[in-house]
Protein backbone atom coordinates (compact mmCIF):
# COMPACT_ATOMS: atom_id res chain seq x y z
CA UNK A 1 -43.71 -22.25 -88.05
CA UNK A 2 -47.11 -21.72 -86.03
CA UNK A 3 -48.39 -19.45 -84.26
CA UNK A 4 -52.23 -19.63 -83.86
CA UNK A 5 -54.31 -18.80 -80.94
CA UNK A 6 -57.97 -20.05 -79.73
CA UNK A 7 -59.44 -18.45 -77.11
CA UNK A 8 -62.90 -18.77 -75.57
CA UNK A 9 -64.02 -16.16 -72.95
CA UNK A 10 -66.02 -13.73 -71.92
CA UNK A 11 -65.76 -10.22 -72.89
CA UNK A 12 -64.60 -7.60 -70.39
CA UNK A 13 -66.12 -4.66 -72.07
CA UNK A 14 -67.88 -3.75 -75.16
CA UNK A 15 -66.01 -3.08 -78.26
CA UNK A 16 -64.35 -0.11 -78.90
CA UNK A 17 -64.17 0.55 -82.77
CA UNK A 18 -62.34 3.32 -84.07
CA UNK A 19 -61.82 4.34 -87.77
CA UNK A 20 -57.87 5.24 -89.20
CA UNK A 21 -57.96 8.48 -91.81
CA UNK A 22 -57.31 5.76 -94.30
CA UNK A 23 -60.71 4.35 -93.31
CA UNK A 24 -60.04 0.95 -91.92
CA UNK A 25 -61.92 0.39 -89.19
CA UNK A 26 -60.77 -1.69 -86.51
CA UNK A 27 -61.91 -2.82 -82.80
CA UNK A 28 -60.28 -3.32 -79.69
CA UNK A 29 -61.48 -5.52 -76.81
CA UNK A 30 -60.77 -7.72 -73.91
CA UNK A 31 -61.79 -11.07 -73.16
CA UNK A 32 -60.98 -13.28 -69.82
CA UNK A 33 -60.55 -17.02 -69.91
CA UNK A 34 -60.99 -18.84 -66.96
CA UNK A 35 -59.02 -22.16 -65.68
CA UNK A 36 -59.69 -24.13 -62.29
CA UNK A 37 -56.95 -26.57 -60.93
CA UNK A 38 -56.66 -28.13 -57.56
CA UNK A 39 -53.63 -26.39 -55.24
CA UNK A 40 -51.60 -28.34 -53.01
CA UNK A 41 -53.84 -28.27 -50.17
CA UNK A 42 -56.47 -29.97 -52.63
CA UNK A 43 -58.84 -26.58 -52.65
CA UNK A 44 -60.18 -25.38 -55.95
CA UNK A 45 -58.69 -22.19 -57.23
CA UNK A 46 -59.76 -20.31 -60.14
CA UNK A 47 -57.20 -18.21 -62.64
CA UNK A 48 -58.83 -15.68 -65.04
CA UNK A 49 -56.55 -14.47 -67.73
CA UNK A 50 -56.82 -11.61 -69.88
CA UNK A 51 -56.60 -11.15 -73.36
CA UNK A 52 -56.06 -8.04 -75.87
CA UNK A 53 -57.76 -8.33 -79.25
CA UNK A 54 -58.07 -6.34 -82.01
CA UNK A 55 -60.27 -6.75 -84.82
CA UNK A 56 -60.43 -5.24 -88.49
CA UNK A 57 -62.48 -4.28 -91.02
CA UNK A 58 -65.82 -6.04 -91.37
CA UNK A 59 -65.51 -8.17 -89.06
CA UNK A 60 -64.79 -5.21 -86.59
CA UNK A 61 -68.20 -3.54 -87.54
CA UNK A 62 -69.92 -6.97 -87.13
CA UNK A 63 -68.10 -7.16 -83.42
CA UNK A 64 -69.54 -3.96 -82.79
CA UNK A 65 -73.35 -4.97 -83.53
CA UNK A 66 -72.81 -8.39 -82.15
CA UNK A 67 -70.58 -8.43 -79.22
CA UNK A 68 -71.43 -6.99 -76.17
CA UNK A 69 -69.87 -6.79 -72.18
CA UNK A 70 -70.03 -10.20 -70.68
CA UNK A 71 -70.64 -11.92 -74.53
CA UNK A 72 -69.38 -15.25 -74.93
CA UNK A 73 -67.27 -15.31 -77.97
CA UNK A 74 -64.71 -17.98 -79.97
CA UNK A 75 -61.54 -16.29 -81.27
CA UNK A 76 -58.99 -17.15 -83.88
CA UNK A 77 -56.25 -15.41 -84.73
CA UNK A 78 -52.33 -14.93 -83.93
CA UNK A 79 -50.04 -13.39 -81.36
CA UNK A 80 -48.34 -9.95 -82.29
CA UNK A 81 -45.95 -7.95 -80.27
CA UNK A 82 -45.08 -4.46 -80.51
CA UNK A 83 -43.76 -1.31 -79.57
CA UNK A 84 -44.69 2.58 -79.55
CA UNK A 85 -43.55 5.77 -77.59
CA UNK A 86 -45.55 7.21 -75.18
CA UNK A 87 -45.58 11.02 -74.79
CA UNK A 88 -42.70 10.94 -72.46
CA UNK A 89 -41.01 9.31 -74.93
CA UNK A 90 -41.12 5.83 -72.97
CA UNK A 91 -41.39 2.75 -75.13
CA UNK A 92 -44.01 0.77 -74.31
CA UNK A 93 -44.95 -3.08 -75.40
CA UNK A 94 -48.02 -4.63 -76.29
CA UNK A 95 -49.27 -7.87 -77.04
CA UNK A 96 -52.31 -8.50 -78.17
CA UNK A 97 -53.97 -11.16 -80.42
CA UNK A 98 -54.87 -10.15 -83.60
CA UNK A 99 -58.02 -11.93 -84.48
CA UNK A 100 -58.87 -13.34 -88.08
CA UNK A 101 -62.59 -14.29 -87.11
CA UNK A 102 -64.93 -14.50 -84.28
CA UNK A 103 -68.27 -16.52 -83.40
CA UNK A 104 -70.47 -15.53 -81.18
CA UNK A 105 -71.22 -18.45 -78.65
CA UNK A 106 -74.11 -16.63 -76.46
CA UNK A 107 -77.49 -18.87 -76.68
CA UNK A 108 -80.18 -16.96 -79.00
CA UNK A 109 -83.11 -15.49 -78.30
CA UNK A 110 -85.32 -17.61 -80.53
CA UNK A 111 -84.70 -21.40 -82.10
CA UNK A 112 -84.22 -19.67 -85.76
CA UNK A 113 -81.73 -19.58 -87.85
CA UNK A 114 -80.69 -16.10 -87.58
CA UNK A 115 -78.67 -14.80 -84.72
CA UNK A 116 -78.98 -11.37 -84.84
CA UNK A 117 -81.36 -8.38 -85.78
CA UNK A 118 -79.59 -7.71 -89.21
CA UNK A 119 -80.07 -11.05 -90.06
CA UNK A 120 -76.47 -12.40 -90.24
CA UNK A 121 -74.64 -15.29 -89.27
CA UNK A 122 -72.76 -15.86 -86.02
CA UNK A 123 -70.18 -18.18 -87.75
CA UNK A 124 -69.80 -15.93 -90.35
CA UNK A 125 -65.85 -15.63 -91.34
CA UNK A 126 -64.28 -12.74 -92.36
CA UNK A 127 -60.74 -12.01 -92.91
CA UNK A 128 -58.83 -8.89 -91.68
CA UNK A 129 -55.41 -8.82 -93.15
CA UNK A 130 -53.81 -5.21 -91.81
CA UNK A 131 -50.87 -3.15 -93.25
CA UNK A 132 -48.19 -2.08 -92.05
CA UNK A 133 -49.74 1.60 -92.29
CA UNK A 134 -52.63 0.68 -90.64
CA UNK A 135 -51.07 -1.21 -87.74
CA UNK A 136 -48.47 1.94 -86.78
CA UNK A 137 -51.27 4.07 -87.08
CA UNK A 138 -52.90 2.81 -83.85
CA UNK A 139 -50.18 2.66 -82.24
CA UNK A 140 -51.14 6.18 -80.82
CA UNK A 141 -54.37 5.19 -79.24
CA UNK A 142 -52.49 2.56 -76.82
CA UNK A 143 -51.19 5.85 -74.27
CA UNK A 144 -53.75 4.41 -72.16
CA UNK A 145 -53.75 0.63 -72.39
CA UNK A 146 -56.13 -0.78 -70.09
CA UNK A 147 -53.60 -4.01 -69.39
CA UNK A 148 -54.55 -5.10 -65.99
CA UNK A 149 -51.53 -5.61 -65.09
């Protein structure tokens, strides 16, 4: 069985990295992928969809420094579902892709090598594996899920 996702967009906002009393740090952000068809009248329309990611560990600290509002960014990683109780004691659902690495796509500054000020690597890989401790443990930050829809 599959289930991969590749996503190329634009972020909607800048990271938002938080650290668990464990000390895993993870990010959250949003990124919107546009598609244009033709509608039946033959006009161009454009559809901008909007995706939940969340990040871990290293590579969460490296989204931090190198991702910004409006970045242009590759994304792999898989779909995950799930659940949590609100303070009313609603359950809510969220799905979000959890990313296993990111690459910057935004054009650089200079015609160098490097790609940002600290020197590292836009296609740098880096894994971020979570447990299942880690992944109920922010399920309390998501009272306010900024899902646009």
């Amino acid at each position: 069985m599959i289930n991969k996702v590749v996503l190329i967009g634009h972020l909607g906002k800048d990271p938002e990295v938080r650290t668990l009393e464990s000390g895993a740090t993870y990010a959250k952000f949003s990124v919107a992928t546009n598609e244009s068809y033709k509608d039946k009248s033959g006009e161009w329309q454009n559809l901008t969809e909007w995706h939940n990611i969340i990040i871990w560990r290293e590579a969460a600290e490296r989204a931090e420094r190198q991702l910004k509002k409006g970045s242009l960014v590759y994304i792999e990683g898989k779909l995950t579902s799930r659940s949590y109780q609100d303070q009313d004691g609603n359950t809510k659902y969220v799905t979000e892709v959890r990313a296993n690495m990111f690459r910057s796509l935004d054009k650089r500054e200079n015609s160098q090598n490097q790609n940002s000020s600290e020197g590292e690597p836009n296609d740098k890989y880096a894994g971020v594996n979570t447990t299942k401790k880690e992944q109920t443990a922010i399920t309390n930050d998501n009272a306010e899920d900024d899902l646009p829809f």
